[in-house]
Protein backbone atom coordinates (compact mmCIF):
# COMPACT_ATOMS: atom_id res chain seq x y z
CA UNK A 1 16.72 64.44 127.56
CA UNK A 2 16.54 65.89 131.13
CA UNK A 3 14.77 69.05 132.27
CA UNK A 4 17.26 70.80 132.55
CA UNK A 5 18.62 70.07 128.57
CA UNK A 6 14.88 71.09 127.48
CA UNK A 7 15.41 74.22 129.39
CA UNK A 8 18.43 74.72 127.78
CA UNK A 9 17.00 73.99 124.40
CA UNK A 10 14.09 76.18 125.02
CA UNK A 11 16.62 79.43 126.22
CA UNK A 12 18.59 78.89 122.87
CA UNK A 13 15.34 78.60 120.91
CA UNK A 14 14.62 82.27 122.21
CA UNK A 15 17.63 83.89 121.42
CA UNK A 16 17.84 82.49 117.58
CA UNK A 17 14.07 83.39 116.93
CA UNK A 18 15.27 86.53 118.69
CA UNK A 19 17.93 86.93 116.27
CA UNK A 20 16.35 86.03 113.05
CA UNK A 21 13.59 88.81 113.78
CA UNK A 22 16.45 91.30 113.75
CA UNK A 23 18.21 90.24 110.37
CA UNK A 24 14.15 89.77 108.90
CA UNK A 25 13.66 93.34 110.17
CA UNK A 26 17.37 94.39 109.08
CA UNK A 27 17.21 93.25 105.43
CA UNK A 28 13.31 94.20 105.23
CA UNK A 29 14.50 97.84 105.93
CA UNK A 30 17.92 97.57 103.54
CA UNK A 31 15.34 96.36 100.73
CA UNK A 32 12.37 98.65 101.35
CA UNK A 33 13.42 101.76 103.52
CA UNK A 34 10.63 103.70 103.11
CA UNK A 35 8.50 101.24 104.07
CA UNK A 36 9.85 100.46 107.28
CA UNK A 37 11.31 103.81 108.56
CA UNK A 38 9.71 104.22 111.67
CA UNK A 39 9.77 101.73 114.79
CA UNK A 40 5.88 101.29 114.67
CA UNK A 41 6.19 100.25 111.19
CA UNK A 42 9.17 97.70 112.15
CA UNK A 43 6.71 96.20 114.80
CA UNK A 44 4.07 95.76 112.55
CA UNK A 45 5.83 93.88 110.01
CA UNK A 46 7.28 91.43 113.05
CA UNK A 47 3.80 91.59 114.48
CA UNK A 48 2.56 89.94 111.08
CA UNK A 49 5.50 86.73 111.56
CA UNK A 50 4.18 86.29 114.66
CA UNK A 51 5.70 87.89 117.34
CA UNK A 52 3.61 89.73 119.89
CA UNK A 53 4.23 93.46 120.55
CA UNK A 54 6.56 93.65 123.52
CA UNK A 55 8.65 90.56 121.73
CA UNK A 56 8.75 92.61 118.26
CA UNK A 57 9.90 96.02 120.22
CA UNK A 58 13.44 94.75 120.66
CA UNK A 59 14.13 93.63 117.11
CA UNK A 60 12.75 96.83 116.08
CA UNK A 61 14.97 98.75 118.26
CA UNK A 62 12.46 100.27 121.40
CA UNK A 63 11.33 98.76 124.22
CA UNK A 64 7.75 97.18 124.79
CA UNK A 65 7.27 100.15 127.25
CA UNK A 66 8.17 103.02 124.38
CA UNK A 67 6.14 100.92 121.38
CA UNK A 68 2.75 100.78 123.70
CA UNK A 69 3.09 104.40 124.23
CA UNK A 70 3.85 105.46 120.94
CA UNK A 71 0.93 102.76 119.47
CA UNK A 72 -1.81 104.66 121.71
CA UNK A 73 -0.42 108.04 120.39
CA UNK A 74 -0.88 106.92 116.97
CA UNK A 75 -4.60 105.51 118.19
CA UNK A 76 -5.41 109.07 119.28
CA UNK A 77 -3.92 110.86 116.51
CA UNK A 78 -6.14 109.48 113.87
CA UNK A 79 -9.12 109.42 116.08
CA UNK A 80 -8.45 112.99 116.88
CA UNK A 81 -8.10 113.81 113.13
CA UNK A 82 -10.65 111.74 112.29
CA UNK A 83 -13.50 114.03 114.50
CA UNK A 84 -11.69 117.18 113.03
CA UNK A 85 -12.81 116.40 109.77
CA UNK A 86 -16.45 115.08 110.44
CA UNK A 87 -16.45 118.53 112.70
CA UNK A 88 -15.54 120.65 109.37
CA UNK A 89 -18.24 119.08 107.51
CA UNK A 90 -20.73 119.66 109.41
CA UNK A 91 -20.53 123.40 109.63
């Protein structure tokens, strides 16, 4: 096998691993909708087969850009709501 084959091999490699995280995601949702019916959600669940953040973003329809923003939102969100309610107790 040359270089150029393994290169080949490796490209092709991407796009099926690419592919099967879209029908995992796809008939995950179909099953489960609830479950999975937001795009942080979808990452999550292709986080947990393995795929890092900005690889999982595609699959679950964003881009790596869009997920990272909307991951620190959620961050600040509950760390906001968590202060608001140690705030109210203490009065």
């Amino acid at each position: 096998m040359t270089e150029k084959d393994a290169s080949t091999d490796a490209d092709w490699l991407r796009v099926i691993g690419r592919a099967l995280a879209y029908l995992c995601v796809q008939e995950a949702e179909r099953r489960e909708p609830k479950k999975f019916d937001t795009v942080l959600k979808k990452v999550k669940f292709l986080e947990g087969l393995g795929l890092s953040r900005s690889e999982a973003a595609g699959p679950a329809g964003s881009s790596a850009d869009s997920v990272s923003v909307m991951h620190s939102r959620s961050k600040k969100a509950k760390a906001k709501h968590g202060k608001s309610k140690k705030s109210r107790r203490s009065r």
